[in-house]
Protein backbone atom coordinates (compact mmCIF):
# COMPACT_ATOMS: atom_id res chain seq x y z
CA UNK A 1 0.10 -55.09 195.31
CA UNK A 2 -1.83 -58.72 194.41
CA UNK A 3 -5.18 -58.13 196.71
CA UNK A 4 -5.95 -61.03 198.52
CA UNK A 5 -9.23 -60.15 200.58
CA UNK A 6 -7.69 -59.65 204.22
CA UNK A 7 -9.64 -56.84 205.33
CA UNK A 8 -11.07 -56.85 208.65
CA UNK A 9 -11.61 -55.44 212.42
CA UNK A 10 -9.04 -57.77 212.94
CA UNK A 11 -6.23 -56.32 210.85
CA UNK A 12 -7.52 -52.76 211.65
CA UNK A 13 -6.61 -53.33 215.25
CA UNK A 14 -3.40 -54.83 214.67
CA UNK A 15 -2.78 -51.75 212.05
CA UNK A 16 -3.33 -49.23 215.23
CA UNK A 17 -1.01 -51.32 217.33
CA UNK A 18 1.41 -51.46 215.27
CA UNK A 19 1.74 -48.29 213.97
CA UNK A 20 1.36 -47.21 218.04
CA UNK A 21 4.52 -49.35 218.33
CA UNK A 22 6.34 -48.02 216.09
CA UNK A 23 5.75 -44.25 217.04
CA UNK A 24 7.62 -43.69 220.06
CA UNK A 25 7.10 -40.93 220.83
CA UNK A 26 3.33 -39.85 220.46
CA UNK A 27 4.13 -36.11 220.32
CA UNK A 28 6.58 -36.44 217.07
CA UNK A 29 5.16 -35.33 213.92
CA UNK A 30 6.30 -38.19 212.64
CA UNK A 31 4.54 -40.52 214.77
CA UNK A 32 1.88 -43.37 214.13
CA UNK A 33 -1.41 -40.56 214.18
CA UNK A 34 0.66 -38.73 211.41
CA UNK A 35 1.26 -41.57 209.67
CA UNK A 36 -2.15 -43.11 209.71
CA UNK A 37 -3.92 -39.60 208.74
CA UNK A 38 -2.05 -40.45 205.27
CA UNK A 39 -4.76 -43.21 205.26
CA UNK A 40 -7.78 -40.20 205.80
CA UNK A 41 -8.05 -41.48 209.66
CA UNK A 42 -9.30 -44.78 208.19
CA UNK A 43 -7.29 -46.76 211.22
CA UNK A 44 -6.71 -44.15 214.03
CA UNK A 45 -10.43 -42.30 214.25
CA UNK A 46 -12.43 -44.69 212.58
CA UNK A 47 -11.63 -48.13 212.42
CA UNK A 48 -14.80 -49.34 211.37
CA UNK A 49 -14.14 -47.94 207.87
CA UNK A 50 -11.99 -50.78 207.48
CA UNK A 51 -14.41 -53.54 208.14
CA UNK A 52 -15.02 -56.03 205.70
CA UNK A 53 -17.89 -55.32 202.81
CA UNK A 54 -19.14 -58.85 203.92
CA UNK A 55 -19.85 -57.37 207.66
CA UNK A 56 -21.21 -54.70 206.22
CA UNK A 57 -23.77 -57.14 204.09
CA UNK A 58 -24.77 -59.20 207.32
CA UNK A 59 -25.56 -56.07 208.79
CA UNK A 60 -28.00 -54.00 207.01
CA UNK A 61 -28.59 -51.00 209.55
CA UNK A 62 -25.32 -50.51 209.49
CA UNK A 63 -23.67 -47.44 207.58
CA UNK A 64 -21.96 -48.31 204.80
CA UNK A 65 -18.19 -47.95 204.67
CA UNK A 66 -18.20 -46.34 201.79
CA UNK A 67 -19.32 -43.31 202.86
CA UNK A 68 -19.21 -43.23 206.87
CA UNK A 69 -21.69 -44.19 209.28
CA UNK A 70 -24.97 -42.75 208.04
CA UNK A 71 -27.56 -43.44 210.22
CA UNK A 72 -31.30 -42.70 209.70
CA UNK A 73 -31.66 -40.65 212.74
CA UNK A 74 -31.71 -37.18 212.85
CA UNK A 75 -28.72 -36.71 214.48
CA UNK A 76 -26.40 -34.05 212.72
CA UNK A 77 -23.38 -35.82 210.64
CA UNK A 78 -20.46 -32.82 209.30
CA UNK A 79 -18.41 -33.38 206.74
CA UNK A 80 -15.89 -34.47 208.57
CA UNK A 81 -17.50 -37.32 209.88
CA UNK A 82 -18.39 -38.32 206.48
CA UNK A 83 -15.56 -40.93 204.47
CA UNK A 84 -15.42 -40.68 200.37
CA UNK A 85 -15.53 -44.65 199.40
CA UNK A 86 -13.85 -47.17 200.62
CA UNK A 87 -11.42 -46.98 198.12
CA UNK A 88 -10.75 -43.24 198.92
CA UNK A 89 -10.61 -43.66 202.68
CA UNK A 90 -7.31 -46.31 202.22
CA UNK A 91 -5.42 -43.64 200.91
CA UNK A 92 -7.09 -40.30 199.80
CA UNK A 93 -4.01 -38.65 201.15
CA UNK A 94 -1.70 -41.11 199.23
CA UNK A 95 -3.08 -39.72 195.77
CA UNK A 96 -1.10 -36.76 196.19
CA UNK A 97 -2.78 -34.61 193.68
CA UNK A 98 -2.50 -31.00 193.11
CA UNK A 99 0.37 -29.49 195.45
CA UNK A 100 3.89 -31.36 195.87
CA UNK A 101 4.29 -33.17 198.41
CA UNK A 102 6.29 -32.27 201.21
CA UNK A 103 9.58 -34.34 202.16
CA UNK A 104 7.99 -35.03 205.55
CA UNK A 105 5.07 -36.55 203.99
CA UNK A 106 7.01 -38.34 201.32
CA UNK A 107 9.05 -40.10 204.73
CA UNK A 108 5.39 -40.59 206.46
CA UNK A 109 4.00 -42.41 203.24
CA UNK A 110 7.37 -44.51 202.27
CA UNK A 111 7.21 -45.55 206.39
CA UNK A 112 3.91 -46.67 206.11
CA UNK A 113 4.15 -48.32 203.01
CA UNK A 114 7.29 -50.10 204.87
CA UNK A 115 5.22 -51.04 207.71
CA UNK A 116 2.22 -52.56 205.49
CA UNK A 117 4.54 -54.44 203.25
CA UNK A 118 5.84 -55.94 206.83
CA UNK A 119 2.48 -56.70 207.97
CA UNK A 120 0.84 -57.61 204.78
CA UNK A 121 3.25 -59.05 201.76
CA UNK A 122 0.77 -60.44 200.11
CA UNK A 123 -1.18 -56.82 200.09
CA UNK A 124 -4.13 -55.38 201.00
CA UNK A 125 -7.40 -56.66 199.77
CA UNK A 126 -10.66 -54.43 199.05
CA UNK A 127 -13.18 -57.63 199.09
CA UNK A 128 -14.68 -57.57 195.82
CA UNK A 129 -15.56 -61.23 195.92
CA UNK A 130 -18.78 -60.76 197.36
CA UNK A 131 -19.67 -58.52 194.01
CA UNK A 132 -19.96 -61.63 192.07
CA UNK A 133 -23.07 -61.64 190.05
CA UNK A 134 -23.57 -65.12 190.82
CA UNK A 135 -22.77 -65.44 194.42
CA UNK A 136 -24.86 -62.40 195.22
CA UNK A 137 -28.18 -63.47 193.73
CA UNK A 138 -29.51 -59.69 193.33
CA UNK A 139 -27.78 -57.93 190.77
CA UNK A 140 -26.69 -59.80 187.47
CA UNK A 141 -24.91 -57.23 184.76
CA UNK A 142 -26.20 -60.04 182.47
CA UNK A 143 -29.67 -59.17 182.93
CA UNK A 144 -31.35 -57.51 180.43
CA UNK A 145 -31.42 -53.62 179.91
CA UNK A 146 -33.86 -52.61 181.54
CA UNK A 147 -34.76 -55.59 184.10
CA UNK A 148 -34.83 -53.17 187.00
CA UNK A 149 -37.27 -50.52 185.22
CA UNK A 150 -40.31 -49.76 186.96
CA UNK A 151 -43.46 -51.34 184.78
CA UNK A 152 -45.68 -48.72 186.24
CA UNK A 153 -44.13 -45.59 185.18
CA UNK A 154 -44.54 -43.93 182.08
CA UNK A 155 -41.16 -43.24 180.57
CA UNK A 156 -40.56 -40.67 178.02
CA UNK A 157 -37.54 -41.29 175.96
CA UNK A 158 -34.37 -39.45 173.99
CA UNK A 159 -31.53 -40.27 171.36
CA UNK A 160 -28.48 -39.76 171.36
CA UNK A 161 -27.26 -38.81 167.78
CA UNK A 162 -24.19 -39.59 168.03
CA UNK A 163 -24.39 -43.41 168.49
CA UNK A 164 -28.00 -44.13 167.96
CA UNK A 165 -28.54 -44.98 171.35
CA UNK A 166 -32.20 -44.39 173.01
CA UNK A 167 -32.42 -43.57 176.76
CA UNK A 168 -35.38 -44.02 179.21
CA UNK A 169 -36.67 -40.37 180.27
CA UNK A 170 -38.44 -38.97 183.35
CA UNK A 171 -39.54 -35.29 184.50
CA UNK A 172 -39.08 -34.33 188.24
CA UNK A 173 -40.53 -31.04 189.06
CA UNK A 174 -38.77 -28.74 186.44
CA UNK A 175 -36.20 -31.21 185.35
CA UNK A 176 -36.14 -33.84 182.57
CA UNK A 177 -33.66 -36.31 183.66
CA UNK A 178 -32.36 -39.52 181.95
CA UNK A 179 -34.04 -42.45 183.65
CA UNK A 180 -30.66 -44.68 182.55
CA UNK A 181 -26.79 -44.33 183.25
CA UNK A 182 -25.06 -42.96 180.55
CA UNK A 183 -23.54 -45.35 177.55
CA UNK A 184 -21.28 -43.33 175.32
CA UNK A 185 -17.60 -44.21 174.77
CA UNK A 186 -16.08 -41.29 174.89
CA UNK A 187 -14.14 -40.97 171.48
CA UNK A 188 -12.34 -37.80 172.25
CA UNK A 189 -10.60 -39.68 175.33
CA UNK A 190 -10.07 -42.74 173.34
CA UNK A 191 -6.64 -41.72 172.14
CA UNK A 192 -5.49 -40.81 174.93
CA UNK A 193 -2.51 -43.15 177.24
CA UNK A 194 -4.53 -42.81 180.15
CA UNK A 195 -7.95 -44.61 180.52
CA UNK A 196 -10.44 -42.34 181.85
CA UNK A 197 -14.03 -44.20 181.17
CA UNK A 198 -14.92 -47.92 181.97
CA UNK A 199 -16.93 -50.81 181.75
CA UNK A 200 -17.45 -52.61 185.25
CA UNK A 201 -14.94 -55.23 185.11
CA UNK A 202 -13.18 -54.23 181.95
CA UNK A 203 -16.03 -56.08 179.96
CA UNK A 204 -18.04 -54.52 177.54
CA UNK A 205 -21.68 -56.13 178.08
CA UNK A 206 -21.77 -54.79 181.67
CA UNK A 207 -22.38 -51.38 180.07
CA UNK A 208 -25.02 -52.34 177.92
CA UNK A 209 -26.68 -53.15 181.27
CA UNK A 210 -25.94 -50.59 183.78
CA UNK A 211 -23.62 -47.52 181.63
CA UNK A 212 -19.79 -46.75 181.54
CA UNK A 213 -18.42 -45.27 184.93
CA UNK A 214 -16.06 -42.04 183.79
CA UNK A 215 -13.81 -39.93 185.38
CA UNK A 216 -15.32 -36.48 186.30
CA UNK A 217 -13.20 -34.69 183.75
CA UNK A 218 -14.67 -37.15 180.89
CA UNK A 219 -18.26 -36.97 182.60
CA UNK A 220 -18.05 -32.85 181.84
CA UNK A 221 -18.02 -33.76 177.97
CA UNK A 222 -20.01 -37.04 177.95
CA UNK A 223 -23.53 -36.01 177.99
CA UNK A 224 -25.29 -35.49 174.17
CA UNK A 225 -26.33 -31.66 172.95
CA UNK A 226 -29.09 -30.62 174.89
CA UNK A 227 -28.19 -32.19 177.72
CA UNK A 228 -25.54 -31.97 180.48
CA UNK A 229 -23.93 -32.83 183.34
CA UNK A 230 -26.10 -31.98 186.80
CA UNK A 231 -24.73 -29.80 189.11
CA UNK A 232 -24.71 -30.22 192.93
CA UNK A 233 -27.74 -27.58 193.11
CA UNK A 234 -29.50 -29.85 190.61
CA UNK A 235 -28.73 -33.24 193.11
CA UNK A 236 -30.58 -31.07 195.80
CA UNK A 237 -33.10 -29.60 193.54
CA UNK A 238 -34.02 -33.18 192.60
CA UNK A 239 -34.16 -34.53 196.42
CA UNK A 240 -36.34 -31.95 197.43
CA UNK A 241 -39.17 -32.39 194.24
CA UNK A 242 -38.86 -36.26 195.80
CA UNK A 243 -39.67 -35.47 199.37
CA UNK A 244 -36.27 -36.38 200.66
CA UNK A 245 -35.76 -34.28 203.93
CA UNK A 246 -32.37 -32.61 204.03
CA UNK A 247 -30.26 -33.27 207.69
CA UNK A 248 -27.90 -31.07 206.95
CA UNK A 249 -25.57 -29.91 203.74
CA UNK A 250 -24.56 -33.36 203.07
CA UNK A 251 -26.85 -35.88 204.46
CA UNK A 252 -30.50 -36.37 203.03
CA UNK A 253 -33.38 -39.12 203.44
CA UNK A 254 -35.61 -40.36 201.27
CA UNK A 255 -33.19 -42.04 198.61
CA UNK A 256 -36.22 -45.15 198.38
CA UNK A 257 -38.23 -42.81 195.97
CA UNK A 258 -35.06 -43.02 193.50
CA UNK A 259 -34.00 -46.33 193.30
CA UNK A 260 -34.77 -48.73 191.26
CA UNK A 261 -37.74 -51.48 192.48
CA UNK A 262 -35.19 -54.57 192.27
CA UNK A 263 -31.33 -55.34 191.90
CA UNK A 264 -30.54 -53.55 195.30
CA UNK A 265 -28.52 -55.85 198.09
CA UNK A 266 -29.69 -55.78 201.63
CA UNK A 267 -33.12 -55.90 200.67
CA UNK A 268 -32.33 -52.02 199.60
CA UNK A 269 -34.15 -51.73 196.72
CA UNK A 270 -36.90 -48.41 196.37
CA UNK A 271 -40.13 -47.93 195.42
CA UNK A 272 -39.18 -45.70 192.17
CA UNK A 273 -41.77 -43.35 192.81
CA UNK A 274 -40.55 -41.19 189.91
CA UNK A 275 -38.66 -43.27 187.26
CA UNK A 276 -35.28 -42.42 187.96
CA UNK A 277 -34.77 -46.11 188.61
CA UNK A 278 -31.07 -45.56 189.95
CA UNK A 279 -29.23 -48.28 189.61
CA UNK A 280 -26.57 -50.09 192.11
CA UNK A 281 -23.77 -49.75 189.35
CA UNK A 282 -21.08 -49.49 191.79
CA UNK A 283 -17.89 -47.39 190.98
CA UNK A 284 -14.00 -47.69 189.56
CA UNK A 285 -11.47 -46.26 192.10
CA UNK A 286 -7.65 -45.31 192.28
CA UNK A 287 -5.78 -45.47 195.07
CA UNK A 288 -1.73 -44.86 194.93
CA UNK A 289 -1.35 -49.02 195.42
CA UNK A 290 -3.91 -50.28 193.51
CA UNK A 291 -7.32 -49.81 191.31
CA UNK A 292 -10.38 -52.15 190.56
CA UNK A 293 -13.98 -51.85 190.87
CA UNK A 294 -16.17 -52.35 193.82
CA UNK A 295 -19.40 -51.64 195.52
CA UNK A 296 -21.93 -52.65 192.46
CA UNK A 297 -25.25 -54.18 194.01
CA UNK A 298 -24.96 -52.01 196.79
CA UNK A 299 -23.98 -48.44 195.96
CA UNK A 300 -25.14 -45.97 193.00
CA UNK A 301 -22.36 -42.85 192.84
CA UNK A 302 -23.58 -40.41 190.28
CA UNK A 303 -21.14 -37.29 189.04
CA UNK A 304 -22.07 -33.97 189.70
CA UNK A 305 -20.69 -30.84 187.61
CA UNK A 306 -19.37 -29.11 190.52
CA UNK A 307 -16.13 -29.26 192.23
CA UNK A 308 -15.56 -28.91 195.77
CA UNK A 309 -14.75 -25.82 198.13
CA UNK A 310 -11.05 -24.18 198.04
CA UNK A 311 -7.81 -26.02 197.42
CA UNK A 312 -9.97 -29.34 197.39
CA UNK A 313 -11.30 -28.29 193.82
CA UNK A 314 -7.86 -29.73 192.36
CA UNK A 315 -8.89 -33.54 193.22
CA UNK A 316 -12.10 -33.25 194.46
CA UNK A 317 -16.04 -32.90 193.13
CA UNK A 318 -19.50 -33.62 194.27
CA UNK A 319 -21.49 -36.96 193.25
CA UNK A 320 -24.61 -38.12 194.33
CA UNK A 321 -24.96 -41.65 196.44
CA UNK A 322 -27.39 -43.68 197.56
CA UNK A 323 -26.38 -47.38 199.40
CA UNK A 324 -28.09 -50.39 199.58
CA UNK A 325 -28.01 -50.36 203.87
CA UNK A 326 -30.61 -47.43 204.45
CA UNK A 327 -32.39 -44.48 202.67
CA UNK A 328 -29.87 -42.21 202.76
CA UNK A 329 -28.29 -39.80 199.76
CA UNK A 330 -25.35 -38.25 199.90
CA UNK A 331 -24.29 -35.19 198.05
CA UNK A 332 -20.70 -35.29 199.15
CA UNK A 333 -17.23 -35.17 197.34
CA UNK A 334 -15.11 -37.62 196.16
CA UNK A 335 -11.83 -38.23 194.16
CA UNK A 336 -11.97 -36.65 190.54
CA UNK A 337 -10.05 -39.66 188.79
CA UNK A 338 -12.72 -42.25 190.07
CA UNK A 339 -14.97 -43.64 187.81
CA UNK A 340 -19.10 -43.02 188.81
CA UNK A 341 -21.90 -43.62 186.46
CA UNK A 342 -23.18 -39.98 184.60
CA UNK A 343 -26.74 -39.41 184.17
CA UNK A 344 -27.65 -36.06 182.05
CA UNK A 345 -30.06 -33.63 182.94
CA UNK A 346 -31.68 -31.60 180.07
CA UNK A 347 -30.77 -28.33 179.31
């Protein structure tokens, strides 16, 4: 589908009447709740999640959709309540990785897909307009390397043999971590028909700036000897030397202390208290209809080495997010074949 940046309330209340419409009867299986779970509950139990990323902007207390409503209160949030990013909450369901599908779900999705193409022929638009470097007035990939650094801190530094290229350093607690997102194209993937790293936008000097987004299966390998991937322990390790205060298994506060000082939408930007200067590098997702890159300004989504609980490990894995709307982290799952930034923690 072309995306032509219709997202809205709007056209997430017309989605749940609709598909309410069209269900009958509400006790089928095959009604409009089944078919809108194939959308992760997006439209039936939370149909905020499909507001636009420009309502989101105007309102800066406001969770962003990417991963739920994440409010700085103290009020518990589950998992459940939590959504992946926007891209995964149109269709995490639609991916259908890891078991076959069943033929009822195969009906549910083609029905669906029947009843968008109705209501939307011109397709379904994740509003990435508003990511323009030059409309937005915060984040430019064109700055410099290192624009957003903190000129207070005392970096220590690393190579990486293989391509010469020297990375920004900083020591939490134990941990040395790189104070920089990853840059290495991954040469073992390169051969391969499927793409599986990326530069934001498909163009190469937006890496330079801010480091390629990988898949997690490419993020295992990417990181130089010495070094590797962090696990989800080493996420929460690396919260707790910062001060964040956990709210639960998923939902921690203090995310300020690890951003970078400027570059952050929303007026979101941290106080780097450490040097990890994360950066709002935004993401590549996959969805069954469509692919592109959103959220970078306003969200940094960092891979973690572990993969999630039970028959969830075939698609899923953990990552680490922080959003431009509050001081919130995240150490939640998300879709394996998305694209996050990598940073390496020493070995």
């Amino acid at each position: 589908m072309m995306l032509k940046n219709i997202i809205s309330i709007g056209s997430a209340s017309l989605l749940v009447a609709v598909f309410s419409a069209c269900s009958g009867d509400s006790g089928n299986p095959g009604s409009s709740e089944n078919e809108l779970s194939s959308l992760d509950g997006v439209a039936a139990q939370q149909p905020s999640k499909l507001q636009s990323l420009e309502e989101k902007k105007s309102d800066a207390n406001e969770a962003p959709e990417s991963q739920g409503a994440l409010s700085s209160s103290s009020e518990e949030i589950t998992s459940s309540e939590l959504a992946v990013p926007v891209a995964d909450a149109l269709s995490s369901e639609m991916e259908f990785i890891g078991e076959p599908e069943s033929s009822s779900s195969v009906e549910s999705s083609a029905s669906l897909d029947s009843i968008l193409s109705i209501l939307f022929p011109d397709g379904i638009d994740i509003d990435t307009a508003r990511h323009d470097p030059d409309s937005v007035g915060v984040w430019h990939f064109y700055d410099p390397r290192g624009t957003h650094d903190n000129p207070n801190f005392a970096y220590g530094s690393m190579t990486d043999l293989r391509d010469g290229n020297v990375y920004k350093t900083t020591t939490i607690g134990g941990q040395v971590w790189m104070a920089e997102n990853l840059n290495y194209f991954d040469i073992e993937g390169a051969a391969s028909s499927v793409k599986n790293d990326w530069c934001y936008w498909d163009e190469p000097e937006n890496c330079e700036s801010a480091g390629r987004l990988y898949t997690w299966k490419v993020a295992k390998r990417v990181c130089p000897e010495g070094w590797r991937l962090p696990t989800k322990a080493d996420w929460e390790t690396l919260l707790q030397e910062v001060g964040a205060d956990s709210l639960n298994e998923i939902l921690w506060m203090g995310s300020s202390k690890l951003k970078s000082m400027s570059g952050w939408e929303n007026d979101g930007s941290g106080t780097d208290d450490f040097g990890f200067t994360a950066l709002p590098a935004g993401m590549k997702f996959t969805t069954r209809t469509q692919d592109g890159f959103t959220y970078h300004g306003c969200s940094s989504l960092m891979w973690a080495a572990t993969e999630a609980d039970g028959g969830a490990a075939d698609s899923l894995a953990y990552h680490m997010y922080l959003d431009c709307s509050n001081d919130n982290a995240l150490v939640n799952t998300v879709k394996k074949i998305d694209g996050l930034s990598v940073r390496c923690v020493k070995e």
